[in-house]
PDB file of N, CA and C in Angstrom:
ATOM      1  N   UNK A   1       3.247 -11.220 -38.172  1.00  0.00           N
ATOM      2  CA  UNK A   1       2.802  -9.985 -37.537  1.00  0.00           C
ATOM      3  C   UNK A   1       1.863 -10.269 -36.369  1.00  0.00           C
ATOM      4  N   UNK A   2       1.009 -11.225 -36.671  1.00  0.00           N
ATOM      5  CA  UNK A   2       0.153 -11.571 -35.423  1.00  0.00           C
ATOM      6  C   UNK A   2       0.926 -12.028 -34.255  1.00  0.00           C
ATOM      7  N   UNK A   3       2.049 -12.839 -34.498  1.00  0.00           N
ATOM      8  CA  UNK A   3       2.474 -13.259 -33.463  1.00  0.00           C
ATOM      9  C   UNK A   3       3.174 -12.614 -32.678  1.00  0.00           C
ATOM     10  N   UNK A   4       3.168 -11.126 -33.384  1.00  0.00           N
ATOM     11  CA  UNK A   4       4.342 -10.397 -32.594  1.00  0.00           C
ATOM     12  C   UNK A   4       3.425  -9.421 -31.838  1.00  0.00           C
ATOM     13  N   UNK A   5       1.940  -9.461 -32.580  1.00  0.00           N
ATOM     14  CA  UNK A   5       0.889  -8.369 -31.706  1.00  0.00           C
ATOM     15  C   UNK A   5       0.888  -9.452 -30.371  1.00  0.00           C
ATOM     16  N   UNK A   6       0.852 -10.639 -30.200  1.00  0.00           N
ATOM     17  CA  UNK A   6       0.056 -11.966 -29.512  1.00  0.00           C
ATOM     18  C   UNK A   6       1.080 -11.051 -27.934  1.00  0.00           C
ATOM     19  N   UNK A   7       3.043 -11.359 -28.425  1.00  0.00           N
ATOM     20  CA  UNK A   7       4.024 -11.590 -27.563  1.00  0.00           C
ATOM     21  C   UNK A   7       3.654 -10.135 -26.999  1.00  0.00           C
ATOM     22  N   UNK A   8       3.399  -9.016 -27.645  1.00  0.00           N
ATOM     23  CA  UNK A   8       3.426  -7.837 -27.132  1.00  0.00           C
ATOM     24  C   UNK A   8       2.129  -7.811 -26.010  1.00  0.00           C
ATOM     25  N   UNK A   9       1.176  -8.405 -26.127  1.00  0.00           N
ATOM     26  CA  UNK A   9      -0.310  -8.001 -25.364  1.00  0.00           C
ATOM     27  C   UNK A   9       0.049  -9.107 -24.240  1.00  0.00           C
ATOM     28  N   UNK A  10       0.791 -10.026 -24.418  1.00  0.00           N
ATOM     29  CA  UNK A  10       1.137 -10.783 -23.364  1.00  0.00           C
ATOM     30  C   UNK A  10       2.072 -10.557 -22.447  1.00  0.00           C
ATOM     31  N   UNK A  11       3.084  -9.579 -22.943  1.00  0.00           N
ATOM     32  CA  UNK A  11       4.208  -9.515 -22.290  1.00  0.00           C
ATOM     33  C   UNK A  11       3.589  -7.574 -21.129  1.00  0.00           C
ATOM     34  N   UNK A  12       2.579  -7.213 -21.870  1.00  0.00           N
ATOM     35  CA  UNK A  12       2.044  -5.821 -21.121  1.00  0.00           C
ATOM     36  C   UNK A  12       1.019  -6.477 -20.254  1.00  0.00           C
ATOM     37  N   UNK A  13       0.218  -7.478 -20.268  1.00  0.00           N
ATOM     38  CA  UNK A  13      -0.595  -8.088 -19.516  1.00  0.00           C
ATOM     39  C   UNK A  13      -0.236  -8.723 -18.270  1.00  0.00           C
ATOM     40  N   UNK A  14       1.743  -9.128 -18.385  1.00  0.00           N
ATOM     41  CA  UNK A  14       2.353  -9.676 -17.311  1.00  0.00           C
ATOM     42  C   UNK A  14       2.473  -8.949 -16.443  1.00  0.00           C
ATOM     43  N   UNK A  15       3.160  -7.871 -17.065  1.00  0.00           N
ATOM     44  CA  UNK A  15       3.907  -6.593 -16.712  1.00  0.00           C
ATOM     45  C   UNK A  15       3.096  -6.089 -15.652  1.00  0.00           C
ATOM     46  N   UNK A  16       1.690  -5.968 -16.044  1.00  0.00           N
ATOM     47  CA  UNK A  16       0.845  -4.922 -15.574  1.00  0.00           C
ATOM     48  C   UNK A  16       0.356  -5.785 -14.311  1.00  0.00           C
ATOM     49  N   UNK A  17       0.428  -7.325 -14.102  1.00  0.00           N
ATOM     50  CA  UNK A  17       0.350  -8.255 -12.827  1.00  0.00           C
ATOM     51  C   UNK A  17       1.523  -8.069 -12.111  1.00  0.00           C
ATOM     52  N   UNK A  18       2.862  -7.762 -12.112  1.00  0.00           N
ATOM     53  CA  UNK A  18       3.684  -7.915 -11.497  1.00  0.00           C
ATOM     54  C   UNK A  18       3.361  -6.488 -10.366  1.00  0.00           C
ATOM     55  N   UNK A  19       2.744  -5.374 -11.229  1.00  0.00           N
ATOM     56  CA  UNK A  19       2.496  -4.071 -10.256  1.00  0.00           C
ATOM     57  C   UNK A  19       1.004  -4.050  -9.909  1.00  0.00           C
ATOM     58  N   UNK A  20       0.475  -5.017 -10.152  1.00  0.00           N
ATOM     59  CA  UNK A  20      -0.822  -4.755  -9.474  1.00  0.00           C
ATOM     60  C   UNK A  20      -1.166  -4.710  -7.817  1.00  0.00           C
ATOM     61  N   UNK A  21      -1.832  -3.751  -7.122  1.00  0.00           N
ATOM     62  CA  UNK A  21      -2.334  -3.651  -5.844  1.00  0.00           C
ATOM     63  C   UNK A  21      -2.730  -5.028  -5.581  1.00  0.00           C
ATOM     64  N   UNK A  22      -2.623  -5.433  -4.603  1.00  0.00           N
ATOM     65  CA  UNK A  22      -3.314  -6.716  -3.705  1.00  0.00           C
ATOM     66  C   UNK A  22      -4.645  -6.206  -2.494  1.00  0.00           C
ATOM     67  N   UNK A  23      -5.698  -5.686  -3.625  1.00  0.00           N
ATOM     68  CA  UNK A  23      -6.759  -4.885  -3.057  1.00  0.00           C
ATOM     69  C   UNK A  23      -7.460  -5.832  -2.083  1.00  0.00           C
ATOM     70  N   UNK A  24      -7.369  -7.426  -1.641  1.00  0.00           N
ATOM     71  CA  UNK A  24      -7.570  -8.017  -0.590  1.00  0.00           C
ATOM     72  C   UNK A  24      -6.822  -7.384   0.312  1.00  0.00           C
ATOM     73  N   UNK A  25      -5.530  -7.569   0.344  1.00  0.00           N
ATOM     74  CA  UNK A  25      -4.835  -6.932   1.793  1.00  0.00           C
ATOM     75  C   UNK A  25      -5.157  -5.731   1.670  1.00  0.00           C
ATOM     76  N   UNK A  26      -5.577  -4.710   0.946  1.00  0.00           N
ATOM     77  CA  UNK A  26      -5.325  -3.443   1.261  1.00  0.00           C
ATOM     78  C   UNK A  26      -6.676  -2.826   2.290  1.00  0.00           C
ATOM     79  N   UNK A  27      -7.894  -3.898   1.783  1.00  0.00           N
ATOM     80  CA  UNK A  27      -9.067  -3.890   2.284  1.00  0.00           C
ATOM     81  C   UNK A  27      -9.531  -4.441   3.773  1.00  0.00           C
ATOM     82  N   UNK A  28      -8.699  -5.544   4.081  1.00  0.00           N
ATOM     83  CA  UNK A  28      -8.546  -5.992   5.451  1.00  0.00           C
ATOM     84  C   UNK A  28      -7.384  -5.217   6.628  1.00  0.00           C
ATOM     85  N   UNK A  29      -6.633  -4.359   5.688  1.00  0.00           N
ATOM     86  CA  UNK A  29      -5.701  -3.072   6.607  1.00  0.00           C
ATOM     87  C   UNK A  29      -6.793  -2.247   6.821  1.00  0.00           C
ATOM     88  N   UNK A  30      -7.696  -2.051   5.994  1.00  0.00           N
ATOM     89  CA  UNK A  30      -8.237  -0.586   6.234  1.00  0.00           C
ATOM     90  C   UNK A  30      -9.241  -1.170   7.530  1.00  0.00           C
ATOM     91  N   UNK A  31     -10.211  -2.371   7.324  1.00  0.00           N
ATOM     92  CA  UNK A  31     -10.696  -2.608   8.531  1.00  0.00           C
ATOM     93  C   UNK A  31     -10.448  -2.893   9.813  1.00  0.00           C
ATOM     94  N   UNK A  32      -8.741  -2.819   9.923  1.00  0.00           N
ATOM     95  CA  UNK A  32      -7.889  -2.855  11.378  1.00  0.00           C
ATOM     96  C   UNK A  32      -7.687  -1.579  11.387  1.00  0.00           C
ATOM     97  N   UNK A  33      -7.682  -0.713  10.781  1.00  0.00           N
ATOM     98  CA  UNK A  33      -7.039   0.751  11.138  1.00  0.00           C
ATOM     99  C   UNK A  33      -7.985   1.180  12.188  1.00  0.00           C
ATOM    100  N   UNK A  34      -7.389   2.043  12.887  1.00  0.00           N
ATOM    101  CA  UNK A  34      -8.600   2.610  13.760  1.00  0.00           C
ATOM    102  C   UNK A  34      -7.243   4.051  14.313  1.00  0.00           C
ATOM    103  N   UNK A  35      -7.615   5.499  13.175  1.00  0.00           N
ATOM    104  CA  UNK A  35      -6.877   6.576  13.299  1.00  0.00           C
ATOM    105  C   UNK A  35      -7.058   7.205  15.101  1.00  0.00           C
ATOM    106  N   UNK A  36      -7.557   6.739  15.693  1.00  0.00           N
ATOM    107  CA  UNK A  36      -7.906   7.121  16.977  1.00  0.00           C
ATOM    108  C   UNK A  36      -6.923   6.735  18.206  1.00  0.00           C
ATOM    109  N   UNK A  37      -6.616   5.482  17.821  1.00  0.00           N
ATOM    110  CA  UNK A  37      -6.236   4.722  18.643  1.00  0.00           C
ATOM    111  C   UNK A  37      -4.700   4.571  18.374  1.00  0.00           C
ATOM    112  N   UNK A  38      -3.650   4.822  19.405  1.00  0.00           N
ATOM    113  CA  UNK A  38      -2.076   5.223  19.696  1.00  0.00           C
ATOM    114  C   UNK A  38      -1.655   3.590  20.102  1.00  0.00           C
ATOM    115  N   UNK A  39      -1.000   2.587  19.244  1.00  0.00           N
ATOM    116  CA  UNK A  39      -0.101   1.881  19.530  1.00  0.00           C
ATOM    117  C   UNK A  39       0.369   1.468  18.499  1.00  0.00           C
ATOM    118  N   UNK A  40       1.384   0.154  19.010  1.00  0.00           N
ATOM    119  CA  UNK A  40       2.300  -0.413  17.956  1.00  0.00           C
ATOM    120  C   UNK A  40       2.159  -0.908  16.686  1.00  0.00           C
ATOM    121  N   UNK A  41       0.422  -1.606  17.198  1.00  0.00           N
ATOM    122  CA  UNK A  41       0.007  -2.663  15.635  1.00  0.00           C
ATOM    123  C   UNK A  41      -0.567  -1.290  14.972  1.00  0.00           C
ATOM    124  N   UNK A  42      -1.040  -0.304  14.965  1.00  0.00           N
ATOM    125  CA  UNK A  42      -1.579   0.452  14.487  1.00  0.00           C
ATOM    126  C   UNK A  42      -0.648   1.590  13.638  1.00  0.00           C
ATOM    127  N   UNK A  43       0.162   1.415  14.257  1.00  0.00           N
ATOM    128  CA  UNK A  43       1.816   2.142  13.714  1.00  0.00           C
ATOM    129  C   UNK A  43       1.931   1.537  12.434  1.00  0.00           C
ATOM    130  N   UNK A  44       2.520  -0.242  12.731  1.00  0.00           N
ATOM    131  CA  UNK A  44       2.532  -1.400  11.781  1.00  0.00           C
ATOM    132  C   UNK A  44       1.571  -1.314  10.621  1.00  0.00           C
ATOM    133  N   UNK A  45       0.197  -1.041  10.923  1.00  0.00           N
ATOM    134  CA  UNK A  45      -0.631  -1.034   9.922  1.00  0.00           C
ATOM    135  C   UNK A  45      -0.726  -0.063   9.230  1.00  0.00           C
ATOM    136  N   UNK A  46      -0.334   1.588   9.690  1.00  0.00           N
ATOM    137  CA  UNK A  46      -0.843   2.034   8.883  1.00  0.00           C
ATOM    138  C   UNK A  46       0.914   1.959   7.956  1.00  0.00           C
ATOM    139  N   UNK A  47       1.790   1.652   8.081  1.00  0.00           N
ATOM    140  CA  UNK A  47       2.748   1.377   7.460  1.00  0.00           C
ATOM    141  C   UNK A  47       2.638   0.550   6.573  1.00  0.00           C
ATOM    142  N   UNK A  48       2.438  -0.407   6.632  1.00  0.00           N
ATOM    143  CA  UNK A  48       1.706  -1.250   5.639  1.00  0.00           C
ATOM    144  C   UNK A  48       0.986  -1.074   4.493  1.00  0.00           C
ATOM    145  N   UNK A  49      -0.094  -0.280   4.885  1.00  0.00           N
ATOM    146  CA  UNK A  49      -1.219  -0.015   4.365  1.00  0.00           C
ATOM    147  C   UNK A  49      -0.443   1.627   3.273  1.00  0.00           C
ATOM    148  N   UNK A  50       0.335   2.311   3.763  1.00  0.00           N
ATOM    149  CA  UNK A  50       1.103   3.090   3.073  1.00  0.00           C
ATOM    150  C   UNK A  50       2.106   2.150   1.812  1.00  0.00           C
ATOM    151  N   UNK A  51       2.384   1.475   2.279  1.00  0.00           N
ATOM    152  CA  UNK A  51       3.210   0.888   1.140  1.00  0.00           C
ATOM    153  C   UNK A  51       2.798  -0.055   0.212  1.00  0.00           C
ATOM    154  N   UNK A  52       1.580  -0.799   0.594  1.00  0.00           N
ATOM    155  CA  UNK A  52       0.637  -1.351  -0.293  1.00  0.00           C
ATOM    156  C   UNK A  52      -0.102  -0.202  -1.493  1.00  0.00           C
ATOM    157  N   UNK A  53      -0.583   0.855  -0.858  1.00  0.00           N
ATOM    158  CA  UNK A  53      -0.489   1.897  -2.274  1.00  0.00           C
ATOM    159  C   UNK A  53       0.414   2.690  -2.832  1.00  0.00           C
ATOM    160  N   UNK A  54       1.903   2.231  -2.971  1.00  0.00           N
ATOM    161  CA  UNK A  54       2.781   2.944  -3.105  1.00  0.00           C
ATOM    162  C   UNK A  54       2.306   3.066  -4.464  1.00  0.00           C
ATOM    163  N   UNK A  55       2.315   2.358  -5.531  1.00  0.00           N
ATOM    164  CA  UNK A  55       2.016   2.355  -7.096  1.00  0.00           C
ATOM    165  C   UNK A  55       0.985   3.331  -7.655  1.00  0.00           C
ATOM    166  N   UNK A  56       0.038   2.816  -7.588  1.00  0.00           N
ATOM    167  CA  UNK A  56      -1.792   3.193  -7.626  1.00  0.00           C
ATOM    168  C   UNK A  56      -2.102   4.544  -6.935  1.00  0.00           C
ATOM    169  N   UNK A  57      -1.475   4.973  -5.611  1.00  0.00           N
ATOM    170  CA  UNK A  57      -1.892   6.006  -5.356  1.00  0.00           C
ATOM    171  C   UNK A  57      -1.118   6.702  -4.541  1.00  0.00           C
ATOM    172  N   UNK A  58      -0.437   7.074  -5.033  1.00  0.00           N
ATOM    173  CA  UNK A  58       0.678   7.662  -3.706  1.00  0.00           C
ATOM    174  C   UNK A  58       0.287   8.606  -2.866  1.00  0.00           C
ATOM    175  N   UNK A  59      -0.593   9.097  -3.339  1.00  0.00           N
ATOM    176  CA  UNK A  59      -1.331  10.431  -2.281  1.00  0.00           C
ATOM    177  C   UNK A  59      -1.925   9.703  -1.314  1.00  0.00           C
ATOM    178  N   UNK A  60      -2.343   8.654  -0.945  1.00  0.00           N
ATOM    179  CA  UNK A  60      -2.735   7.740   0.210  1.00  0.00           C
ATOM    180  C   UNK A  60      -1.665   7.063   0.677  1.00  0.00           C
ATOM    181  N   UNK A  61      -0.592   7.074  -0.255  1.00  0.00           N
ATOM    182  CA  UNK A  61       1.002   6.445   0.659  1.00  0.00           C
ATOM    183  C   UNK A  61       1.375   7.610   1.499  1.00  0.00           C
ATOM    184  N   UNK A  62       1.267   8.546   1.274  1.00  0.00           N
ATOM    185  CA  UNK A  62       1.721   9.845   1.609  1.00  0.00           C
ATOM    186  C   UNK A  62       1.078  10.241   3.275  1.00  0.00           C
ATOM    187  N   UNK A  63      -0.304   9.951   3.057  1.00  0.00           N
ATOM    188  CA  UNK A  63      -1.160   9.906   4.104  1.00  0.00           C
ATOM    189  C   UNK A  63      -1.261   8.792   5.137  1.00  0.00           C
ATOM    190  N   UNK A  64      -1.017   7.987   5.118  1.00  0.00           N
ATOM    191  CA  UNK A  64      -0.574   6.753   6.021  1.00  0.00           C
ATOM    192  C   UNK A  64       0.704   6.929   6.282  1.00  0.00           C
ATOM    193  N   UNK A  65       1.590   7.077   5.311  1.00  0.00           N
ATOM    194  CA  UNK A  65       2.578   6.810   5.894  1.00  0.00           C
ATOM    195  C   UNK A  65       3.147   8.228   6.991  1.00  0.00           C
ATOM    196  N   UNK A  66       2.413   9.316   6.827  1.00  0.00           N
ATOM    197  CA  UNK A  66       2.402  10.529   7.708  1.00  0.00           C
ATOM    198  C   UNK A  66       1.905  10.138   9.064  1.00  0.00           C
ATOM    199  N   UNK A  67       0.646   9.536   9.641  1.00  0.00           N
ATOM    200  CA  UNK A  67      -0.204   9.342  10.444  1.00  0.00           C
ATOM    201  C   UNK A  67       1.061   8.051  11.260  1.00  0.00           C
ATOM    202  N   UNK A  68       1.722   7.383   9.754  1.00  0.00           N
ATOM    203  CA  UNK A  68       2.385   6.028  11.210  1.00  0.00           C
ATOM    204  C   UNK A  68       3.186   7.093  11.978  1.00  0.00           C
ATOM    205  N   UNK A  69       4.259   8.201  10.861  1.00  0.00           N
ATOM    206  CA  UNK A  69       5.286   8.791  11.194  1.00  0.00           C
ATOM    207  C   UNK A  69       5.262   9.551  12.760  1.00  0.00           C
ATOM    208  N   UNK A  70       3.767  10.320  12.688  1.00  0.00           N
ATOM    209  CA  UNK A  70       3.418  11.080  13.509  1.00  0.00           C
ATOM    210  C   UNK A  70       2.861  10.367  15.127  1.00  0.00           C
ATOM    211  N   UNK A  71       2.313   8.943  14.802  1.00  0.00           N
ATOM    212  CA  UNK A  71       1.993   8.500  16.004  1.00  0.00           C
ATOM    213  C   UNK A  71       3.330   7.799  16.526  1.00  0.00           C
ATOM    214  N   UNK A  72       4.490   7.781  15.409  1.00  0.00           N
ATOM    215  CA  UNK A  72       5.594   7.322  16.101  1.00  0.00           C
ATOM    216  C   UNK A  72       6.299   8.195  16.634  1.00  0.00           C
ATOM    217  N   UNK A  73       6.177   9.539  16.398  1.00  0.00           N
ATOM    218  CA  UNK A  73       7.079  10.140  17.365  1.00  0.00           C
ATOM    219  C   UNK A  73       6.269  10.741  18.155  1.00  0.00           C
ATOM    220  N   UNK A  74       4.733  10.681  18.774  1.00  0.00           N
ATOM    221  CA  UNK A  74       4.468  10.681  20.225  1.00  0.00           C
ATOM    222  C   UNK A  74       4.353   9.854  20.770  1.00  0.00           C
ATOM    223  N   UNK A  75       4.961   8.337  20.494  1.00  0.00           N
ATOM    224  CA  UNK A  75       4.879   7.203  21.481  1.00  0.00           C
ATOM    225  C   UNK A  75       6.230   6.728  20.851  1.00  0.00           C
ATOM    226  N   UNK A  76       7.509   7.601  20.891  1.00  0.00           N
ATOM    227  CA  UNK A  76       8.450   7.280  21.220  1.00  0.00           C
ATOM    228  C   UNK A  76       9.179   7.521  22.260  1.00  0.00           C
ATOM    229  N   UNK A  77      10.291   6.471  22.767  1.00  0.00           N
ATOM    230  CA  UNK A  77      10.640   6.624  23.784  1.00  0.00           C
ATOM    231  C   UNK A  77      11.888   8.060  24.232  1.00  0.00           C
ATOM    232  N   UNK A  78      12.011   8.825  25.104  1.00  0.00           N
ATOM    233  CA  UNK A  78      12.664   9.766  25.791  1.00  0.00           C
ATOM    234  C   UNK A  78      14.207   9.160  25.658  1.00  0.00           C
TER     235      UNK A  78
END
């Protein structure tokens, strides 16, 4: 019985690393963001930075990934 509590707490402990946030990158996106400012890397980032919280928080995927959407279609091309 123990060994089957052991496989179970190990196998939810993996599990729960395979979906974990990579709150380093998510923390060095946020200090490149700059919502002010209209170009490409900033497009890139906040794209990024949307899909890095896809898991954990989607209401901030939701919000980045709106802001790339929106600065991409006023600095798209005619």
């Amino acid at each position: 019985m123990r060994r089957v509590v052991s496989v179970f707490l190990v196998m939810v402990m993996a599990s729960s690393l395979c979906f974990a946030q990579n709150r380093t990158l998510i923390d060095s996106l946020l200090k490149k963001v700059d919502l002010t400012q209209q170009s490409y890397e900033q497009f890139e980032l906040l794209n990024t930075l949307g899909w890095e919280y896809r898991f954990a928080k989607p209401d901030s995927t939701i919000f980045y990934c709106n802001k790339a959407y929106q600065l991409g279609n006023k600095n798209r091309p005619c």
